[in-house]
PDB file of N, CA and C in Angstrom:
ATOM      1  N   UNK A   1     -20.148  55.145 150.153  1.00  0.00           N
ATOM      2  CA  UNK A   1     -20.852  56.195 150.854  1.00  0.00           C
ATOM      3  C   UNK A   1     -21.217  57.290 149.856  1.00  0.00           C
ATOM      4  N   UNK A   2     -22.493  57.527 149.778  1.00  0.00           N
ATOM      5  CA  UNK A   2     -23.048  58.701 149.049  1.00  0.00           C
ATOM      6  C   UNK A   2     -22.809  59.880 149.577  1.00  0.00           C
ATOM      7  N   UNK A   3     -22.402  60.957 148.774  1.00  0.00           N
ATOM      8  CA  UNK A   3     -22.191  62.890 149.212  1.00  0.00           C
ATOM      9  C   UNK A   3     -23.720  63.134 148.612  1.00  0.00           C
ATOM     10  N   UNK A   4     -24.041  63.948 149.895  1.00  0.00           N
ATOM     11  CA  UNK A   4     -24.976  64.945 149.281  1.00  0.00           C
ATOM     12  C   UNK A   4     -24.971  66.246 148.054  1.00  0.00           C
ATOM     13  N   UNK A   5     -25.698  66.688 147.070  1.00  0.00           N
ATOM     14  CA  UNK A   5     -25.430  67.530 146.564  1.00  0.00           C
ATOM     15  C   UNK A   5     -24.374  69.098 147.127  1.00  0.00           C
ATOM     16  N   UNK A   6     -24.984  68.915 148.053  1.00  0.00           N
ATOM     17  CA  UNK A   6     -24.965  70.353 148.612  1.00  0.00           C
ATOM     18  C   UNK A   6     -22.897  69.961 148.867  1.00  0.00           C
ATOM     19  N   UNK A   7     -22.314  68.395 149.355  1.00  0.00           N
ATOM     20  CA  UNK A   7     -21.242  68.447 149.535  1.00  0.00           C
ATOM     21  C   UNK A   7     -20.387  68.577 148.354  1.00  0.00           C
ATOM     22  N   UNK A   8     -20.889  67.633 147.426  1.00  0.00           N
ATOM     23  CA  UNK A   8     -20.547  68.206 146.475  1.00  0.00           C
ATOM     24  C   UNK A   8     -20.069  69.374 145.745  1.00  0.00           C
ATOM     25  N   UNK A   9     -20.745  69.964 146.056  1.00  0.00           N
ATOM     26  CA  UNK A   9     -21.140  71.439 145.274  1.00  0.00           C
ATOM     27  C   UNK A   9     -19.750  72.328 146.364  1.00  0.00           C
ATOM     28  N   UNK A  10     -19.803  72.206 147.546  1.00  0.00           N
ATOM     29  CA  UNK A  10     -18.680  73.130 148.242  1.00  0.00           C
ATOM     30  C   UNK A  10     -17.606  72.384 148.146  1.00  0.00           C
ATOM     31  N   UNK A  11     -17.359  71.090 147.393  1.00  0.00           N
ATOM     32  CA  UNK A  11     -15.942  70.505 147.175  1.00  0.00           C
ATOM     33  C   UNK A  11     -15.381  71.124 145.688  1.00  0.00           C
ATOM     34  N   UNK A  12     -16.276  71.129 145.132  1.00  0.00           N
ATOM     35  CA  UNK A  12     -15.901  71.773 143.659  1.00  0.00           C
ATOM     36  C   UNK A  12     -15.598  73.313 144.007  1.00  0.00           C
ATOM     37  N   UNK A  13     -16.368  74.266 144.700  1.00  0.00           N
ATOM     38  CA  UNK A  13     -16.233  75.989 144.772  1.00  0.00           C
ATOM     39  C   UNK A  13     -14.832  75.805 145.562  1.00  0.00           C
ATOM     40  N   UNK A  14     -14.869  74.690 146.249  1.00  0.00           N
ATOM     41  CA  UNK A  14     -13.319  74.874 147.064  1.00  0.00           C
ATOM     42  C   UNK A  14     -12.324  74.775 146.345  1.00  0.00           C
ATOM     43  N   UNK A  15     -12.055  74.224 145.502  1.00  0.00           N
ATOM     44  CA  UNK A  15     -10.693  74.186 144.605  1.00  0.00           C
ATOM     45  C   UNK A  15     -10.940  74.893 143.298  1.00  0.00           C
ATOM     46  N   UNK A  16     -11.923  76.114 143.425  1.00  0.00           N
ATOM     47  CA  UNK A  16     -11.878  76.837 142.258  1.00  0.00           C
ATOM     48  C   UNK A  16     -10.512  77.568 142.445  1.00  0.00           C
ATOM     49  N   UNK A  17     -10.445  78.135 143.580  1.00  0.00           N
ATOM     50  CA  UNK A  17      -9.243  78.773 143.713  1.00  0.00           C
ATOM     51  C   UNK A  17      -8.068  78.532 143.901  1.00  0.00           C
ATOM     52  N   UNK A  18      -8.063  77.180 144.076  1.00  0.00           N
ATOM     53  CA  UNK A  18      -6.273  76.716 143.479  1.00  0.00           C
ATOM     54  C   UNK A  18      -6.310  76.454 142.082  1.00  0.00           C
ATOM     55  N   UNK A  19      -7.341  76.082 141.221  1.00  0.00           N
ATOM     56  CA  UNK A  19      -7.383  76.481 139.578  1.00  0.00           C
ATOM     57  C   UNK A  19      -7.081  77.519 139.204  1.00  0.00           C
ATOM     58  N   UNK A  20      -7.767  78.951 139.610  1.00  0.00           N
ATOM     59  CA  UNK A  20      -7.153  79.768 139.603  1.00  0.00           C
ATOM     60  C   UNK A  20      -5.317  80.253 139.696  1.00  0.00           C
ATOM     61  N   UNK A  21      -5.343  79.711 140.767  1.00  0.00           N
ATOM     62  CA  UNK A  21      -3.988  80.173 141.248  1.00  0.00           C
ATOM     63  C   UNK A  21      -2.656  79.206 140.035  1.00  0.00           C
ATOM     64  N   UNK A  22      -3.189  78.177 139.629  1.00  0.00           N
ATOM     65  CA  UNK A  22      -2.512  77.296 138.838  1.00  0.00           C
ATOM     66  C   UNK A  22      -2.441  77.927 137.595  1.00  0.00           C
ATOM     67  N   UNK A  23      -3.548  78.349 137.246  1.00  0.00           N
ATOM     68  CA  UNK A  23      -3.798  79.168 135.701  1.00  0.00           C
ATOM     69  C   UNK A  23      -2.775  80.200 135.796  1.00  0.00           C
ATOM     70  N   UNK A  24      -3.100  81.434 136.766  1.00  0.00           N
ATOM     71  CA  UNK A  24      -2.275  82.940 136.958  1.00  0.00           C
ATOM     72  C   UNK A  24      -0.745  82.095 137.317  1.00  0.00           C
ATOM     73  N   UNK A  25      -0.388  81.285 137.866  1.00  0.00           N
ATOM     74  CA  UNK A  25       0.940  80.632 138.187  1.00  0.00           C
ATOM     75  C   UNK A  25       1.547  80.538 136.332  1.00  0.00           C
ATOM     76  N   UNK A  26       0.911  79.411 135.580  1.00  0.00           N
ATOM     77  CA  UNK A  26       1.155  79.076 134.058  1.00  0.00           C
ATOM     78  C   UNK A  26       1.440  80.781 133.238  1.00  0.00           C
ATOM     79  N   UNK A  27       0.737  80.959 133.399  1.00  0.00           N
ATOM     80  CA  UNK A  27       0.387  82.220 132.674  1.00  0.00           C
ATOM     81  C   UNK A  27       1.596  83.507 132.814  1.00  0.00           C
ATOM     82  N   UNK A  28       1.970  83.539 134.252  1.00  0.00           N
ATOM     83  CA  UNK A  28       3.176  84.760 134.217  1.00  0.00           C
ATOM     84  C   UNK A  28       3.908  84.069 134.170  1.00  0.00           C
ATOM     85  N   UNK A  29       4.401  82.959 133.878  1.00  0.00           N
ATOM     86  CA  UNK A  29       5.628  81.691 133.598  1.00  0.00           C
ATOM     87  C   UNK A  29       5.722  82.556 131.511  1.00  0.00           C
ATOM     88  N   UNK A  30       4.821  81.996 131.482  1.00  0.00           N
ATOM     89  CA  UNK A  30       4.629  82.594 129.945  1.00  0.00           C
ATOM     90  C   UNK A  30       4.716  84.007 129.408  1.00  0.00           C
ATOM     91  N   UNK A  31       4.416  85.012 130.200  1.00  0.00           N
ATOM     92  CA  UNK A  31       4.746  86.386 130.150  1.00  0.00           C
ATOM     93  C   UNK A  31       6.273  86.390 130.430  1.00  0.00           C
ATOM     94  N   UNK A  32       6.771  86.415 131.573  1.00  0.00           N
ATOM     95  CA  UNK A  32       8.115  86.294 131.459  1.00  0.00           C
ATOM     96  C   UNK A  32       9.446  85.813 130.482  1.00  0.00           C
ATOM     97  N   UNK A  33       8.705  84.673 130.137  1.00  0.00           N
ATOM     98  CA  UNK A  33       9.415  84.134 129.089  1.00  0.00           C
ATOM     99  C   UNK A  33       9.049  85.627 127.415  1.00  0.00           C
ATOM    100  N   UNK A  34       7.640  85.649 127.493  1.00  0.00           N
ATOM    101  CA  UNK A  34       7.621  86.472 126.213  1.00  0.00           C
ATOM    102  C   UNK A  34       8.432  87.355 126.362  1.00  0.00           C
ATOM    103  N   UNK A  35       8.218  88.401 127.511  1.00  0.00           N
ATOM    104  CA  UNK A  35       9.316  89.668 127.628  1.00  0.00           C
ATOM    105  C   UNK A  35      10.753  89.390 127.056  1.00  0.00           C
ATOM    106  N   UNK A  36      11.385  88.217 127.471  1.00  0.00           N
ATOM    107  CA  UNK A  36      12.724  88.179 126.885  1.00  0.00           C
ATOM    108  C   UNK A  36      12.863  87.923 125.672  1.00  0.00           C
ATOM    109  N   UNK A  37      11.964  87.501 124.285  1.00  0.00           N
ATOM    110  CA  UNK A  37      11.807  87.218 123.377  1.00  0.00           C
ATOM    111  C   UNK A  37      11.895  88.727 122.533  1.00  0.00           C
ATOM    112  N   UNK A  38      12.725  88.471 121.606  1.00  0.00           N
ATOM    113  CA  UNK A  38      13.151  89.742 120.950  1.00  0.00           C
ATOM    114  C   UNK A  38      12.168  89.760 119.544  1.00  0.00           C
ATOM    115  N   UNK A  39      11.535  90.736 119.468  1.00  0.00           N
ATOM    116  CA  UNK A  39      11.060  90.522 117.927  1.00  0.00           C
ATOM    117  C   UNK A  39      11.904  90.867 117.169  1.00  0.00           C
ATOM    118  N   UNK A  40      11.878  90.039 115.960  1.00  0.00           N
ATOM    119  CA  UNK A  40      12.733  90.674 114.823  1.00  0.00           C
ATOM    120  C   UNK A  40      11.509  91.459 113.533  1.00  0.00           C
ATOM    121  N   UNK A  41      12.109  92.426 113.262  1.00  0.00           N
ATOM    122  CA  UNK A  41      11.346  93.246 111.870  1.00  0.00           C
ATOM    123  C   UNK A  41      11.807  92.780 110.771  1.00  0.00           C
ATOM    124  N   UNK A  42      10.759  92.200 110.184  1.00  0.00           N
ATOM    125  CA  UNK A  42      11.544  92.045 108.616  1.00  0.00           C
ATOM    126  C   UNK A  42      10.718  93.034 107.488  1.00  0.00           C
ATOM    127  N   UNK A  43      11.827  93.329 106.694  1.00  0.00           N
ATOM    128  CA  UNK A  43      11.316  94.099 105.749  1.00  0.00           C
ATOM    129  C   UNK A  43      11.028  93.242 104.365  1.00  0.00           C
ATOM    130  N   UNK A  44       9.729  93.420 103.755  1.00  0.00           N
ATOM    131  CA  UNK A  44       8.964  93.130 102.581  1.00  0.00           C
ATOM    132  C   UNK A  44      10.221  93.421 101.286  1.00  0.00           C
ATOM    133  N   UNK A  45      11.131  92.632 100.850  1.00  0.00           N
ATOM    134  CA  UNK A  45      11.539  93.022  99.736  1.00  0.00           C
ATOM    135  C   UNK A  45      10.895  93.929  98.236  1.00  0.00           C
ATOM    136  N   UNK A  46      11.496  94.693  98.010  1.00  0.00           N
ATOM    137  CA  UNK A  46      10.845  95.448  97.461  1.00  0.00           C
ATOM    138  C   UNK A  46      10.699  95.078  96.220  1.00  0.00           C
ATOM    139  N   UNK A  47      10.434  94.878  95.526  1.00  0.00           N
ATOM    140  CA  UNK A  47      10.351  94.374  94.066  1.00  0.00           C
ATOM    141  C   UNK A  47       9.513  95.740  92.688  1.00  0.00           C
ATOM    142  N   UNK A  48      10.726  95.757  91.792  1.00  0.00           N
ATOM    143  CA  UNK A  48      10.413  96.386  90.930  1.00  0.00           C
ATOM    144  C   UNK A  48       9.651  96.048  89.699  1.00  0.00           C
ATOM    145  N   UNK A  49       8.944  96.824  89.334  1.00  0.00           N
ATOM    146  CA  UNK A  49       8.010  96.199  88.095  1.00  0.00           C
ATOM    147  C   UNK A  49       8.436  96.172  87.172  1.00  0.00           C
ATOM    148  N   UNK A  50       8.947  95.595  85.701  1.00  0.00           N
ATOM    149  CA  UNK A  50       9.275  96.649  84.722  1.00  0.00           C
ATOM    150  C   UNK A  50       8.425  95.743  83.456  1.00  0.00           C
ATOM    151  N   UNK A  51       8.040  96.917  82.402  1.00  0.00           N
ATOM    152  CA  UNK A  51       6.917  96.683  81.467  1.00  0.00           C
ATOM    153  C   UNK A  51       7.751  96.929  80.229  1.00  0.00           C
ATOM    154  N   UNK A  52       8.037  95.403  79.461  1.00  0.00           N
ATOM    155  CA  UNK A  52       9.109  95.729  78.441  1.00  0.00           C
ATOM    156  C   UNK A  52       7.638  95.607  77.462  1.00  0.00           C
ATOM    157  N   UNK A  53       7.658  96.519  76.154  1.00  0.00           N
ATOM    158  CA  UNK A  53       6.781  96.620  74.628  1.00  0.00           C
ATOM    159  C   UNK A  53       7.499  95.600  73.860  1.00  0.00           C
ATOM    160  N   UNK A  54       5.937  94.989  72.938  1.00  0.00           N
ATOM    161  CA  UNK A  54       6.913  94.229  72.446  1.00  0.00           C
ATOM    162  C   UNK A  54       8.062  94.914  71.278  1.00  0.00           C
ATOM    163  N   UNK A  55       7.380  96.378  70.866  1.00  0.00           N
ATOM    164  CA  UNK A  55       8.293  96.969  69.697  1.00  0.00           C
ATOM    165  C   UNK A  55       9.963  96.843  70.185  1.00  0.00           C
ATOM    166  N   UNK A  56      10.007  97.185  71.490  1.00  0.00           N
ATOM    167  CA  UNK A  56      11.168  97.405  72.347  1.00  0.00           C
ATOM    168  C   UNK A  56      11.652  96.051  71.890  1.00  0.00           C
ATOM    169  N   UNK A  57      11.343  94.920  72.379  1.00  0.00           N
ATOM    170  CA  UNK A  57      11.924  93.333  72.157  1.00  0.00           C
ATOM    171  C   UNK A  57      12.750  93.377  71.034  1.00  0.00           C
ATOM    172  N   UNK A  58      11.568  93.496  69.667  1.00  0.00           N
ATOM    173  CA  UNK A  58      12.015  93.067  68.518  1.00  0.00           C
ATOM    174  C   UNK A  58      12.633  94.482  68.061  1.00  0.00           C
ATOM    175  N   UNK A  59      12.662  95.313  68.384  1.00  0.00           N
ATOM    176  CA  UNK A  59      14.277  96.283  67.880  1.00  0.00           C
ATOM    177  C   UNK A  59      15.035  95.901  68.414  1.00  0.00           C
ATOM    178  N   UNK A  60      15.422  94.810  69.544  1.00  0.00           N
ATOM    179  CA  UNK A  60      16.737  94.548  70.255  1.00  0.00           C
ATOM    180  C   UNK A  60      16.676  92.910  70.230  1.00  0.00           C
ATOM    181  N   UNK A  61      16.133  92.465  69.373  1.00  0.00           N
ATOM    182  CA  UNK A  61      16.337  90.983  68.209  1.00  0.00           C
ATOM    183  C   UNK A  61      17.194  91.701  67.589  1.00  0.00           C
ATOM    184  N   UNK A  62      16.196  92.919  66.436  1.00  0.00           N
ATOM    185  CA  UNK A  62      17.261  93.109  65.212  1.00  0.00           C
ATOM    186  C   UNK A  62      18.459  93.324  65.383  1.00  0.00           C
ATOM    187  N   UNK A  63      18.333  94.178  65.979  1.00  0.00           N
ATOM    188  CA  UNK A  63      20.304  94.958  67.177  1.00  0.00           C
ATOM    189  C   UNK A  63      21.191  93.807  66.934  1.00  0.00           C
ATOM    190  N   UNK A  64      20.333  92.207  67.241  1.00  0.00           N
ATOM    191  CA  UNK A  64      21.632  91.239  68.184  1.00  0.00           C
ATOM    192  C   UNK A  64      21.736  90.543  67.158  1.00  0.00           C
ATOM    193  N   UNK A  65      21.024  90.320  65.665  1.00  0.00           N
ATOM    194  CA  UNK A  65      20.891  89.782  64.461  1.00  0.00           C
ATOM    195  C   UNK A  65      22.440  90.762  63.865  1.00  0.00           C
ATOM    196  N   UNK A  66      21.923  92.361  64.043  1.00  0.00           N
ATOM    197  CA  UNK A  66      23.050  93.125  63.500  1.00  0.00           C
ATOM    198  C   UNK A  66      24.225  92.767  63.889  1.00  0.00           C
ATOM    199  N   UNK A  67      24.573  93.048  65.650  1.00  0.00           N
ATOM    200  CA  UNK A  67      25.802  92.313  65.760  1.00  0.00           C
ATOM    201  C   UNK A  67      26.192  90.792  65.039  1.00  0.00           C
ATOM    202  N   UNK A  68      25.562  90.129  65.612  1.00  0.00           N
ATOM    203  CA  UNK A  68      26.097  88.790  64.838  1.00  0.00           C
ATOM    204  C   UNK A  68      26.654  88.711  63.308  1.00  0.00           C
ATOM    205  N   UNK A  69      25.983  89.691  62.243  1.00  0.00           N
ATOM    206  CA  UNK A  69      26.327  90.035  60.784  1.00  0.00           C
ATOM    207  C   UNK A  69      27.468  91.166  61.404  1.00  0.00           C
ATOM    208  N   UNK A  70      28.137  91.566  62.125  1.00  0.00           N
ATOM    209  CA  UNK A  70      28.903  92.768  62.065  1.00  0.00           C
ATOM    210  C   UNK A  70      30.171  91.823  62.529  1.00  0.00           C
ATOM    211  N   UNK A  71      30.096  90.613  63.658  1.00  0.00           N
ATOM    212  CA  UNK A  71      31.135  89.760  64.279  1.00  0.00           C
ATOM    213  C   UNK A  71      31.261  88.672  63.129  1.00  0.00           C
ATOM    214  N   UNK A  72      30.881  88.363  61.985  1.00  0.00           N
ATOM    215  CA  UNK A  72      31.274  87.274  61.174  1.00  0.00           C
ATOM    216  C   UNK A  72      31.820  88.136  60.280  1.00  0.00           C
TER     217      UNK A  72
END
């Protein structure tokens, strides 16, 4: 048996609104649940820069050359 358009058409607008109601049903299922969900803050470790020269290096080669001639 063939439906006319027109039946068609008021079988579909008719169950727009239990789609609806299914969606808003899902949906505060999911709000509820978020509310109890605790955020946690995390903090960005901080990290320090540091800019060694090389003059700095090699005066503290010689230093560890010195000790070594000062411990034999």
């Amino acid at each position: 048996m063939y439906y006319s358009e027109t039946k068609v058409i008021m079988g579909g607008l008719a169950h727009v609104p239990i789609l609806i109601f299914i969606v808003n049903f899902i949906k505060g299922k999911f709000e509820s649940i978020a509310s109890k969900v605790v955020e946690v803050k995390t903090e960005e470790p901080k990290l320090k820069v540091v800019e060694i020269k090389e003059e700095e290096v090699k005066s503290e080669e010689l230093n560890a050359s010195e000790l070594k001639e000062e411990a034999e």
